[in-house]
Each structure stands twice: as structure tokens, then as C-alpha cells.
N, C-alpha and C. Protein backbone atom coordinates (compact mmCIF):
# COMPACT_ATOMS: atom_id res chain seq x y z
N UNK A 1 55.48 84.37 51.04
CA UNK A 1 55.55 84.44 49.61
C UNK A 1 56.67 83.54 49.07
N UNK A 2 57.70 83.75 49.43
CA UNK A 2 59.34 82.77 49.21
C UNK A 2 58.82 81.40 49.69
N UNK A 3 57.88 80.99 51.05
CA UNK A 3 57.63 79.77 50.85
C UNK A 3 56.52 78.93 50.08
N UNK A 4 55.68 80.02 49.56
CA UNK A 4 54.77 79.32 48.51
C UNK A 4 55.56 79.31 47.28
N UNK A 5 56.51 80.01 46.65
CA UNK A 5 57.38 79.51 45.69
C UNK A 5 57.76 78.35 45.28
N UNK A 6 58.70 78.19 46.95
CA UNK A 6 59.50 76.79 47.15
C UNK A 6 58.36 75.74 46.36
N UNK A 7 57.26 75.72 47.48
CA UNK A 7 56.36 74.99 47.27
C UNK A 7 55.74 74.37 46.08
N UNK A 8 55.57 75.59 45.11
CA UNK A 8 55.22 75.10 43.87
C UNK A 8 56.05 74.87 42.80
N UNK A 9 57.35 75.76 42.82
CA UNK A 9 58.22 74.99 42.44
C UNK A 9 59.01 72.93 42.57
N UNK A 10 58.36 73.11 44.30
CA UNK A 10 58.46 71.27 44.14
C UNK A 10 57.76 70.96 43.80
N UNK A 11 56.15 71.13 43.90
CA UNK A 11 55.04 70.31 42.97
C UNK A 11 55.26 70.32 41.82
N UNK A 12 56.06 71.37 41.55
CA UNK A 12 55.73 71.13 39.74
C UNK A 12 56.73 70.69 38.98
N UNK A 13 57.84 70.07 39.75
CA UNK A 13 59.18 69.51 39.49
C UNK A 13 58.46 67.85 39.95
N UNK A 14 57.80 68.00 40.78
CA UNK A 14 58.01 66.84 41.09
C UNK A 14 56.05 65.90 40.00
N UNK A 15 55.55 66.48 39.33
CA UNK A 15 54.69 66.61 38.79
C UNK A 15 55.09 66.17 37.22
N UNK A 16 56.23 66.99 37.09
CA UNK A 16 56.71 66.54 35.91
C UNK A 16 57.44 65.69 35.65
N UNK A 17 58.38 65.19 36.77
CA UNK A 17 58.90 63.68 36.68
C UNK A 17 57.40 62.71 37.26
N UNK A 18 56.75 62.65 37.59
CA UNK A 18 55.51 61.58 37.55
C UNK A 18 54.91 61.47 36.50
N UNK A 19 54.78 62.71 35.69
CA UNK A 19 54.37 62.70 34.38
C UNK A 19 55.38 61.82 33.05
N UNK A 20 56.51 62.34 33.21
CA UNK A 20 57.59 61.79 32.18
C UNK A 20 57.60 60.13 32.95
N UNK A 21 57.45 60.04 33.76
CA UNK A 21 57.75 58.38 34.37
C UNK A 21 56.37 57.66 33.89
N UNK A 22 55.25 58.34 33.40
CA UNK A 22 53.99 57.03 32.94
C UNK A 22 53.96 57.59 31.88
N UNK A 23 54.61 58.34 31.34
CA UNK A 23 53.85 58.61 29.80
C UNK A 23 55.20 57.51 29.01
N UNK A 24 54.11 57.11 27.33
CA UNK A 24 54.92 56.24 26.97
C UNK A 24 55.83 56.60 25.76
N UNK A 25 56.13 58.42 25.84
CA UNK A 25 56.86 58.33 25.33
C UNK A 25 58.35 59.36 26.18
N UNK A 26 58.29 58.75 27.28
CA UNK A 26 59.20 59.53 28.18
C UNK A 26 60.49 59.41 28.11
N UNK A 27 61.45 60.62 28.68
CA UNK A 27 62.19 61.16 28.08
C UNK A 27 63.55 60.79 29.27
N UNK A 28 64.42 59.59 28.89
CA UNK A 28 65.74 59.62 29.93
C UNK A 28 65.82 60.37 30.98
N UNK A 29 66.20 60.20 32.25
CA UNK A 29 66.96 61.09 32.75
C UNK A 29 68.56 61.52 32.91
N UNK A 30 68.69 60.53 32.27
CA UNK A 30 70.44 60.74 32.36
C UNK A 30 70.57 60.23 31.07
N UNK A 31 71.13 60.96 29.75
CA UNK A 31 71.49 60.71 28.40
C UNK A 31 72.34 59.17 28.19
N UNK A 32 71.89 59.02 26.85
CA UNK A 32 72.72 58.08 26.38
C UNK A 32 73.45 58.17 25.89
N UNK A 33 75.01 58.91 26.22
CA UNK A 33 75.33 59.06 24.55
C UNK A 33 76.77 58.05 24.18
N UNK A 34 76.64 58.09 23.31
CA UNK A 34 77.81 57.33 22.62
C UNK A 34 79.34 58.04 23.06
N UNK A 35 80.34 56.42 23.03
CA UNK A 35 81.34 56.78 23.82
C UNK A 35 82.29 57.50 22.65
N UNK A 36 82.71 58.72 22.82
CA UNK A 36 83.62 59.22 21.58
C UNK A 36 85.17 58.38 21.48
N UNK A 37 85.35 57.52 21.61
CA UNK A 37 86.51 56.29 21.05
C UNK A 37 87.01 56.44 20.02
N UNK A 38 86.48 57.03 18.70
CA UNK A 38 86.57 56.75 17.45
C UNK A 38 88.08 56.40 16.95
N UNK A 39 89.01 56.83 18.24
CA UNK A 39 90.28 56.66 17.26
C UNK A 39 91.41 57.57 18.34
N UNK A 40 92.81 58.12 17.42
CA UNK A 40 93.18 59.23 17.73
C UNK A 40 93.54 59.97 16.73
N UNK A 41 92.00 60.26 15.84
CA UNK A 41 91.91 61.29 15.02
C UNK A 41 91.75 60.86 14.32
N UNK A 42 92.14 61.20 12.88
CA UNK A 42 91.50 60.58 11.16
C UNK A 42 92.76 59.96 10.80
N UNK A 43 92.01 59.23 10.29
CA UNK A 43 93.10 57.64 9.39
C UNK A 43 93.30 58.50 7.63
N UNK A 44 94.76 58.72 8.09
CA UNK A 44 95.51 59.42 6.75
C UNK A 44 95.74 58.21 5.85
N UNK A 45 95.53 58.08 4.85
CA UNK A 45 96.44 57.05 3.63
C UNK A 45 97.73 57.69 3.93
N UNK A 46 98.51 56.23 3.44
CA UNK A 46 100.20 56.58 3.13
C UNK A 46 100.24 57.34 2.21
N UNK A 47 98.98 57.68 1.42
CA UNK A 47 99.50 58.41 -0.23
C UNK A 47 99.06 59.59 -0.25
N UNK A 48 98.84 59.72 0.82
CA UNK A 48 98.45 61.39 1.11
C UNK A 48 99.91 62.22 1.06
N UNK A 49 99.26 63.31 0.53
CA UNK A 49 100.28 64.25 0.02
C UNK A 49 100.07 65.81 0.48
N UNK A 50 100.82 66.82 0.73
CA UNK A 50 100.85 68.20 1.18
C UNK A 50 99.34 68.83 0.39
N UNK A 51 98.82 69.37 0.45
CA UNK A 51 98.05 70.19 -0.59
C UNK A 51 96.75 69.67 -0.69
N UNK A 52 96.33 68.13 -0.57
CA UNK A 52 95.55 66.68 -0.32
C UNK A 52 94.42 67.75 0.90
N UNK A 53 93.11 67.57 0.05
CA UNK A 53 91.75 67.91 1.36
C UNK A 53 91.89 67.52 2.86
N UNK A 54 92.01 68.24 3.84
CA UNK A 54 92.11 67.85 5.02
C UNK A 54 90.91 66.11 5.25
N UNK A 55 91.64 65.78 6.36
CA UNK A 55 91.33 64.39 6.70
C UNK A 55 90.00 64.43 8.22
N UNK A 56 88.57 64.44 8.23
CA UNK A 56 88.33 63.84 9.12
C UNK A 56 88.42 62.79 9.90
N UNK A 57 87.91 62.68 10.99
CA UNK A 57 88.17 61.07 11.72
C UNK A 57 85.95 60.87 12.02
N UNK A 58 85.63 59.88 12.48
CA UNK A 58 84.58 59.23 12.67
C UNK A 58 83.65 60.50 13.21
N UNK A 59 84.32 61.23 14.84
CA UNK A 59 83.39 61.84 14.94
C UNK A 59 82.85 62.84 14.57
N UNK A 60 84.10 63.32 13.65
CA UNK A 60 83.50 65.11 13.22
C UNK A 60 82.64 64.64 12.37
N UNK A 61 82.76 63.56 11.33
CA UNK A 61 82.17 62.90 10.12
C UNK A 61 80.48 62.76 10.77
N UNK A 62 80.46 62.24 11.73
CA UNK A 62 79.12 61.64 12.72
C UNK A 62 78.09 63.31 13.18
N UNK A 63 79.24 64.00 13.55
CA UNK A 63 78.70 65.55 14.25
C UNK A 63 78.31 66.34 12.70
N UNK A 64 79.36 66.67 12.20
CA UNK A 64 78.89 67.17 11.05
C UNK A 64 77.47 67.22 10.13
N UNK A 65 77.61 65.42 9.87
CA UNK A 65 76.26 64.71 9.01
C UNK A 65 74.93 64.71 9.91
N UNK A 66 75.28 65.18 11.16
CA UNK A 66 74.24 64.91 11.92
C UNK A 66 73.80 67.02 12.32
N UNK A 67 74.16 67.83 12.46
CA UNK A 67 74.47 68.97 12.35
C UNK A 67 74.44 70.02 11.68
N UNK A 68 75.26 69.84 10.05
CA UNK A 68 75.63 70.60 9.63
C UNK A 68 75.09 70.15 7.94
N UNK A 69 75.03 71.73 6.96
CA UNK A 69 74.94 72.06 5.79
C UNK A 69 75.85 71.49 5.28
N UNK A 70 75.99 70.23 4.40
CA UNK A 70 77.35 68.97 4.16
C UNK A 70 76.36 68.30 3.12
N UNK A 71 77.42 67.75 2.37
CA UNK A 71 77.16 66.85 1.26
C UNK A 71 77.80 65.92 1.34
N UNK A 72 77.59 64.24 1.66
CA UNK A 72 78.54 63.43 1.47
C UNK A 72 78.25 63.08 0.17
N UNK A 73 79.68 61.98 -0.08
CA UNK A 73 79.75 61.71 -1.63
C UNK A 73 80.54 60.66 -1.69
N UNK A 74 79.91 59.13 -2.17
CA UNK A 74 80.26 57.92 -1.91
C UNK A 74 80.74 57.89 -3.22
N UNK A 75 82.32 57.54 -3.05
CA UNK A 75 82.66 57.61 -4.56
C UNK A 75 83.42 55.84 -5.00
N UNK A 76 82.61 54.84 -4.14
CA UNK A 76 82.21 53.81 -4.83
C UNK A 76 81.22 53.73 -5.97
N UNK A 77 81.38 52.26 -6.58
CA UNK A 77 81.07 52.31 -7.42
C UNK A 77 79.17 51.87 -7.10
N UNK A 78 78.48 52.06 -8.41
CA UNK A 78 76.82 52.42 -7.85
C UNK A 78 76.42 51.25 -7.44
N UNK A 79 76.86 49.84 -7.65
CA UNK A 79 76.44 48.69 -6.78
C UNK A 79 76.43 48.31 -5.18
N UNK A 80 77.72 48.88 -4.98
CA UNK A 80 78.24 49.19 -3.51
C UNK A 80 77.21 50.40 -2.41
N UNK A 81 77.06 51.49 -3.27
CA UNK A 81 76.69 52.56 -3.40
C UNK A 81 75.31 51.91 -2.93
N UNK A 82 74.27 50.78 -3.59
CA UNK A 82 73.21 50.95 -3.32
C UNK A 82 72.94 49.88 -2.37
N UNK A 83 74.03 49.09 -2.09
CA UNK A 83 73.68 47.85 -0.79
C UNK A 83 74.18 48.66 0.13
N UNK A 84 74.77 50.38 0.47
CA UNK A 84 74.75 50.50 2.00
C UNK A 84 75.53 51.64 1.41
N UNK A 85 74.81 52.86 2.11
CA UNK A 85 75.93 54.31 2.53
C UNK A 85 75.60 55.16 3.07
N UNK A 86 76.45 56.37 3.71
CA UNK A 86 75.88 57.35 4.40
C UNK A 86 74.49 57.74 4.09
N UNK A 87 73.19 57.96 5.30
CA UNK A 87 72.18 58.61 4.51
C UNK A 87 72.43 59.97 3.99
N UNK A 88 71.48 60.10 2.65
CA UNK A 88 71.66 61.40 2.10
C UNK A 88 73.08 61.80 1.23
N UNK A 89 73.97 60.28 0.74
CA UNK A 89 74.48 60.46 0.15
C UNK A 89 74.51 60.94 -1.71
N UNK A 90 75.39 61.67 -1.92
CA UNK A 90 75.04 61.19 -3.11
C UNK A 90 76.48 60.39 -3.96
N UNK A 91 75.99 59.52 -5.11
CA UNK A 91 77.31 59.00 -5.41
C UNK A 91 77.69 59.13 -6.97
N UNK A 92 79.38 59.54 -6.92
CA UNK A 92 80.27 59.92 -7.57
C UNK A 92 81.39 58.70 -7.95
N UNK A 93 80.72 58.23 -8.67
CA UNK A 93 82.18 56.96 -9.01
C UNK A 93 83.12 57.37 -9.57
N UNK A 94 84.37 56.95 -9.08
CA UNK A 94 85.48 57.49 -9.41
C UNK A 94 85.85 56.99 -10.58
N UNK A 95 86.02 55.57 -10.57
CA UNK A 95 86.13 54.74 -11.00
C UNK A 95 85.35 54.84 -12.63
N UNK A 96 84.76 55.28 -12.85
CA UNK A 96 83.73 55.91 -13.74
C UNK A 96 83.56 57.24 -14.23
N UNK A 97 84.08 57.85 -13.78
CA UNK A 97 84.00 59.16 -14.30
C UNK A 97 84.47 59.75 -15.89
N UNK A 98 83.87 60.48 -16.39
CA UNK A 98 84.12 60.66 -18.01
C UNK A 98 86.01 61.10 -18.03
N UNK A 99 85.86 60.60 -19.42
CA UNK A 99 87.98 61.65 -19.34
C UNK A 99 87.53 62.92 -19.66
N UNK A 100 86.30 62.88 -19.98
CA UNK A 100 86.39 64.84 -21.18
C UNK A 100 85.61 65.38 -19.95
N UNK A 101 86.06 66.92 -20.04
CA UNK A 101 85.30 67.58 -19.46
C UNK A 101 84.60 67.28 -17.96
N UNK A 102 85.73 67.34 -17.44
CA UNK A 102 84.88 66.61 -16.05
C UNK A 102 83.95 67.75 -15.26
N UNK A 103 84.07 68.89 -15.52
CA UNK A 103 83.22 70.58 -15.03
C UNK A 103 81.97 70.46 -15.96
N UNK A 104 81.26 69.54 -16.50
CA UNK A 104 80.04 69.58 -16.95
C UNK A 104 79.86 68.24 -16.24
N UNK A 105 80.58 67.24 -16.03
CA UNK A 105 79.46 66.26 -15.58
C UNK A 105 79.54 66.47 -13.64
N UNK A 106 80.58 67.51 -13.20
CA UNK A 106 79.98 67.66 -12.11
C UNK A 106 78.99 68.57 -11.89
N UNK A 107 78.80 69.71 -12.63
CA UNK A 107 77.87 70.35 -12.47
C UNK A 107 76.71 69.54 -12.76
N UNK A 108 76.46 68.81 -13.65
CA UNK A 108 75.26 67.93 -13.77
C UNK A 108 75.05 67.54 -12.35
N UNK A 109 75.79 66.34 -12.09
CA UNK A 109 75.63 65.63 -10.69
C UNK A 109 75.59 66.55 -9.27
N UNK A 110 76.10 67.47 -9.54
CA UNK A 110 76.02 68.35 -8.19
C UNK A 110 75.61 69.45 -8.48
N UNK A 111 74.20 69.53 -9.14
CA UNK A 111 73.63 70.51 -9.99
C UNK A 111 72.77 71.43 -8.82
N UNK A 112 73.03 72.64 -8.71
CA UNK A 112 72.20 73.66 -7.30
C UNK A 112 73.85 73.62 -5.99
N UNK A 113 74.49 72.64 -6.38
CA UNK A 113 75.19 72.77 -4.95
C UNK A 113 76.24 73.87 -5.24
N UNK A 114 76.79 75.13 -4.18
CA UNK A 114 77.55 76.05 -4.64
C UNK A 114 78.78 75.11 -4.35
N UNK A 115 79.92 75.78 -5.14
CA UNK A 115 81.28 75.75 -4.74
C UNK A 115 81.81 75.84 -3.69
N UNK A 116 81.46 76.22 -2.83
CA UNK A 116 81.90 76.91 -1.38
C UNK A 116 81.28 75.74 -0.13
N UNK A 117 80.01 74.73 -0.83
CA UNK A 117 79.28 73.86 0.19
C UNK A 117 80.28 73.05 0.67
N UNK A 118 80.40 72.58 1.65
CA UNK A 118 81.16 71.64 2.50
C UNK A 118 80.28 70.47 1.61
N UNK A 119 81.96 69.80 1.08
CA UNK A 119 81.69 68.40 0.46
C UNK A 119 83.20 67.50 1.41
N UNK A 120 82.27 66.14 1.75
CA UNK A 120 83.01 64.94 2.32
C UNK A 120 82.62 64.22 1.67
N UNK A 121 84.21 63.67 0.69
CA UNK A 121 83.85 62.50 -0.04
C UNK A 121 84.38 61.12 0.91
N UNK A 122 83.81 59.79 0.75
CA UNK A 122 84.11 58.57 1.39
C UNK A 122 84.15 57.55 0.58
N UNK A 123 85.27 56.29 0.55
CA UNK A 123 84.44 54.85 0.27
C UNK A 123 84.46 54.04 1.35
N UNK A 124 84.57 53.13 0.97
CA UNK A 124 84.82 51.68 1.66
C UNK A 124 85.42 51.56 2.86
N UNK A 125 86.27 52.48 2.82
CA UNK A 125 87.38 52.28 3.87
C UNK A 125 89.19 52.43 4.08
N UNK A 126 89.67 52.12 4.71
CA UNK A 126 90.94 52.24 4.73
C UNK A 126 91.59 51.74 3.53
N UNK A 127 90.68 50.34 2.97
CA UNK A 127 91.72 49.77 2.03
C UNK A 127 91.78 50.30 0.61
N UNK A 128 90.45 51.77 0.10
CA UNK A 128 89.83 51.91 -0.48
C UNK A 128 90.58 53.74 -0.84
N UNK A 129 91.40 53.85 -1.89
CA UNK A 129 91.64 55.36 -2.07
C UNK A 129 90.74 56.35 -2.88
N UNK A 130 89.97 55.79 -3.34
CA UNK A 130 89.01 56.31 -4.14
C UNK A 130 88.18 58.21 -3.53
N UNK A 131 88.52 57.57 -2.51
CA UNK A 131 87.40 59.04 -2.41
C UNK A 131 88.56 60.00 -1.66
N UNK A 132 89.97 59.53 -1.09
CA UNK A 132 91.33 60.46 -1.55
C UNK A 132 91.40 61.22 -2.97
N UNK A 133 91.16 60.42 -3.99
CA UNK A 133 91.57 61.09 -5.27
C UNK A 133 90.24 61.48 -5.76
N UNK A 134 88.86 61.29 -5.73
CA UNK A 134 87.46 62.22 -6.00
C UNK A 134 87.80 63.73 -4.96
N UNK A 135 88.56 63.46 -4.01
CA UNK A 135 88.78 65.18 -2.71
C UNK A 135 89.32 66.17 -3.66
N UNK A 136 90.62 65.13 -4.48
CA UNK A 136 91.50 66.01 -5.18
C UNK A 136 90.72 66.44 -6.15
N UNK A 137 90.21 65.28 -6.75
CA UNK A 137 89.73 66.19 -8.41
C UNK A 137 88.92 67.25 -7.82
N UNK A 138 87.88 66.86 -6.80
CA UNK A 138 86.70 68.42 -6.72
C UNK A 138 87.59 69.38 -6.41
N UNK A 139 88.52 69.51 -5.64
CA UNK A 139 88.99 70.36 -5.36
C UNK A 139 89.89 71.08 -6.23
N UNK A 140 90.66 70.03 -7.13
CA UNK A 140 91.31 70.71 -8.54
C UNK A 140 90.17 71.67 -9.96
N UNK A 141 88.89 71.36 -9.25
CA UNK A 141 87.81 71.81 -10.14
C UNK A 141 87.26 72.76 -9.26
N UNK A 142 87.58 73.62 -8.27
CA UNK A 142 87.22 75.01 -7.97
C UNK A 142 86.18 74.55 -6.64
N UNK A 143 85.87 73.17 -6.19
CA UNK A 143 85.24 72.88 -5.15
C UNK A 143 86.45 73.20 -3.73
N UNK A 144 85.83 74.77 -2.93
CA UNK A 144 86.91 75.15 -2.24
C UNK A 144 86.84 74.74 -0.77
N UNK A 145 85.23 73.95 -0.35
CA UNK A 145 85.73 73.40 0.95
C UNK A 145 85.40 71.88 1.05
N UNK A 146 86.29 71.24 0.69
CA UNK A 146 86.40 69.49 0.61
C UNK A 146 87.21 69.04 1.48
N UNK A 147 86.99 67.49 2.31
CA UNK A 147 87.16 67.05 3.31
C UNK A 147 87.32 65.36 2.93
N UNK A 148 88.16 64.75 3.72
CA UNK A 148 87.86 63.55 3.55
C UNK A 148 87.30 62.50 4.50
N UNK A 149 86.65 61.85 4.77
CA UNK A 149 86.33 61.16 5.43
C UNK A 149 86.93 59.15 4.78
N UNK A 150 88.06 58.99 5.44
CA UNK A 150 88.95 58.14 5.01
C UNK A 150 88.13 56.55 5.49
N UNK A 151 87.75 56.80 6.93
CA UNK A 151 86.99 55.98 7.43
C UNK A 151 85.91 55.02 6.87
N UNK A 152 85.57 55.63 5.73
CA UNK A 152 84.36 55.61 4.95
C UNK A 152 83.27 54.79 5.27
N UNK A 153 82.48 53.60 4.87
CA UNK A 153 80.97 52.64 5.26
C UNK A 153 81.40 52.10 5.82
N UNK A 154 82.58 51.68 5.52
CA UNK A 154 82.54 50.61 6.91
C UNK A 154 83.11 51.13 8.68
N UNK A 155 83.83 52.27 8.68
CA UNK A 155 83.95 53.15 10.11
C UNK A 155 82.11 53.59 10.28
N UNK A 156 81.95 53.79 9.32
CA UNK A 156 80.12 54.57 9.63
C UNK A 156 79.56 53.20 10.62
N UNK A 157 79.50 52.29 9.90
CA UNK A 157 78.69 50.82 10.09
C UNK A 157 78.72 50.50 11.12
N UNK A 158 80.35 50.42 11.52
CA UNK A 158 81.07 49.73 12.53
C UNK A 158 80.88 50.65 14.08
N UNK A 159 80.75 52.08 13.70
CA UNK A 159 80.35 52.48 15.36
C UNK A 159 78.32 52.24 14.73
N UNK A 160 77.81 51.54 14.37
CA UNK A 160 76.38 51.46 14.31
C UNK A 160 75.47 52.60 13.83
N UNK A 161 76.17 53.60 13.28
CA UNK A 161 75.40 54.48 12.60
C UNK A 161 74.58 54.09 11.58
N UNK A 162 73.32 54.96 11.26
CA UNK A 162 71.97 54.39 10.36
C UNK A 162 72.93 54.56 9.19
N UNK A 163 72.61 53.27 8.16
CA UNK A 163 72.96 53.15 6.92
C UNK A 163 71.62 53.17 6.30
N UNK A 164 72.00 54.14 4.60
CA UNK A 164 70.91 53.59 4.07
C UNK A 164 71.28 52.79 2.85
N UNK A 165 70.40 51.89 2.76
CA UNK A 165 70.03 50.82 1.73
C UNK A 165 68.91 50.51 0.56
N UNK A 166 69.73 50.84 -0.45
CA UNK A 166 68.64 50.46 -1.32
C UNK A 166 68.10 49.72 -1.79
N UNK A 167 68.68 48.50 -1.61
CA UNK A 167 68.82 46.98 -1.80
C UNK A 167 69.61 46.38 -1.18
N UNK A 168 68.92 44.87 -0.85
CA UNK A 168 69.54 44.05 -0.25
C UNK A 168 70.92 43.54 -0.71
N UNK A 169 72.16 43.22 -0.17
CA UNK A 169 73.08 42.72 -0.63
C UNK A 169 73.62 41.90 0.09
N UNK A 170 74.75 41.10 -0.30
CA UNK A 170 75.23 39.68 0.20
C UNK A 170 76.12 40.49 0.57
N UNK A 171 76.93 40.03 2.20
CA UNK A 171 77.98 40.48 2.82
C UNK A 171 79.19 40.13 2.43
């Protein structure tokens, strides 16, 4: 009995790698995965301050968006915004934003999302503070779990993560 087990346990191990080896949509045997390098940890601005939304680095940003109940929020401006950004972003120009009443035009723009949703705002990049000071305002407006992702399109780009595009743009 124990050796007809063995037995069919190897046929059918060995059945299923002959199978995964001609079919054409077969499945690795040894993963690919990407080398976690990203850094040593998240790229703080100098103008970060005590109190300032905690700082991701590349991979939580990568695990998260890939994972988790998250909202990113490209708080370039909407030209930038539409030649390349996180998928499933949505965008918040900073740069743009009304002076009056800023708790009606976020509820507009982030209209259904609770207070409590994990929001990561991003821009451009290191050289780019914009989505430092969009962390603060949501968060000075009762948004209680905000994050930054400092790294922003161009850390996304640069380890080859899918960008989306809405239009073509000149580099």
C-alpha cells in the first residue's frame, strides 16, 4: 500500500512537470523576483519636520500598491500627471489648489474615500516637495492615515514598474 503511494505520488509529480514544460502558458520553476535594492529606506527631504506624514521608501510603496486598500495621489501638476504616474492614481495639484475652503474641494475629489483610507501622496521626485506639503495639508484636514512616498515617478519608473499614461509626452 505505502509503495503504491510512493508510486503515484511520482507519476503525478512527475506528470505535472511534463505538463507545465509543453503547455504554453507554463509556470517558472524557480521565481523571478525583483532584487529588493531600493535604497536604505525612504528618501526624507531636508524640510521635513517632527509631526510631517511618515516617509516610505520604493518597496513598501511597490508592496503596498501592489497588495493593499491605498490611494495614491500625484500631486503634480495635470500635464505631468497625464504623460506618466502610478496606476490608479488619482491627481491632486498642489500647486493648484483653491485658497477657500479646501474640506469641500477635497471631499469633491476624494468623494466615497473615508478618512481613515491609507493615502500616499507622490511627485516627481526628490527634487520635487509638493507631495511633502499635499501629506501635510490632508493630514491637517482630518485625513488620519497619510504617508509619503518621496521617491515619487521617477523612483516608480526607474526600478521599471508599470506606468500609466495617458498621453504621449516628450522626455
Amino acid at each position: 500500500m505505502v509503495r503504491q503511494s510512493i508510486i503515484l505520488i511520482f507519476l503525478s509529480a512527475l506528470l505535472g512537470l511534463l505538463g507545465n514544460t509543453i503547455s504554453p502558458n507554463w509556470i517558472p520553476y524557480i521565481g523571478a523576483y525583483r532584487d529588493l535594492s531600493g535604497g536604505d529606506g525612504p528618501i526624507v527631504p531636508p524640510v521635513a519636520e517632527p509631526g510631517d506624514p511618515p516617509f516610505i521608501d520604493i518597496n513598501t510603496a511597490q508592496m503596498v500598491h501592489s497588495t493593499s486598500n491605498v490611494l495614491f495621489i500625484d500631486a503634480r501638476e495635470y500635464e505631468e500627471f497625464e504623460c506618466g504616474t502610478i496606476p490608479g492614481s488619482v491627481n491632486i495639484p498642489f500647486d493648484y489648489l483653491p485658497e477657500d475652503d479646501l474640506d469641500v474641494y477635497f471631499d469633491s475629489v476624494l468623494a466615497g474615500v473615508p478618512s481613515d483610507c491609507h493615502l500616499i501622496t507622490f511627485c516627481s521626485g526628490e527634487e520635487c516637495d509638493l507631495s511633502l506639503y499635499l501629506g501635510r495639508l490632508l493630514q491637517d484636514h482630518g485625513y488620519g492615515h497619510v504617508t509619503i512616498f518621496f521617491g515619487g515617478s521617477r523612483e516608480w519608473e526607474k526600478f521599471g514598474f508599470e506606468v500609466e499614461r495617458r498621453r504621449q509626452c516628450e522626455s
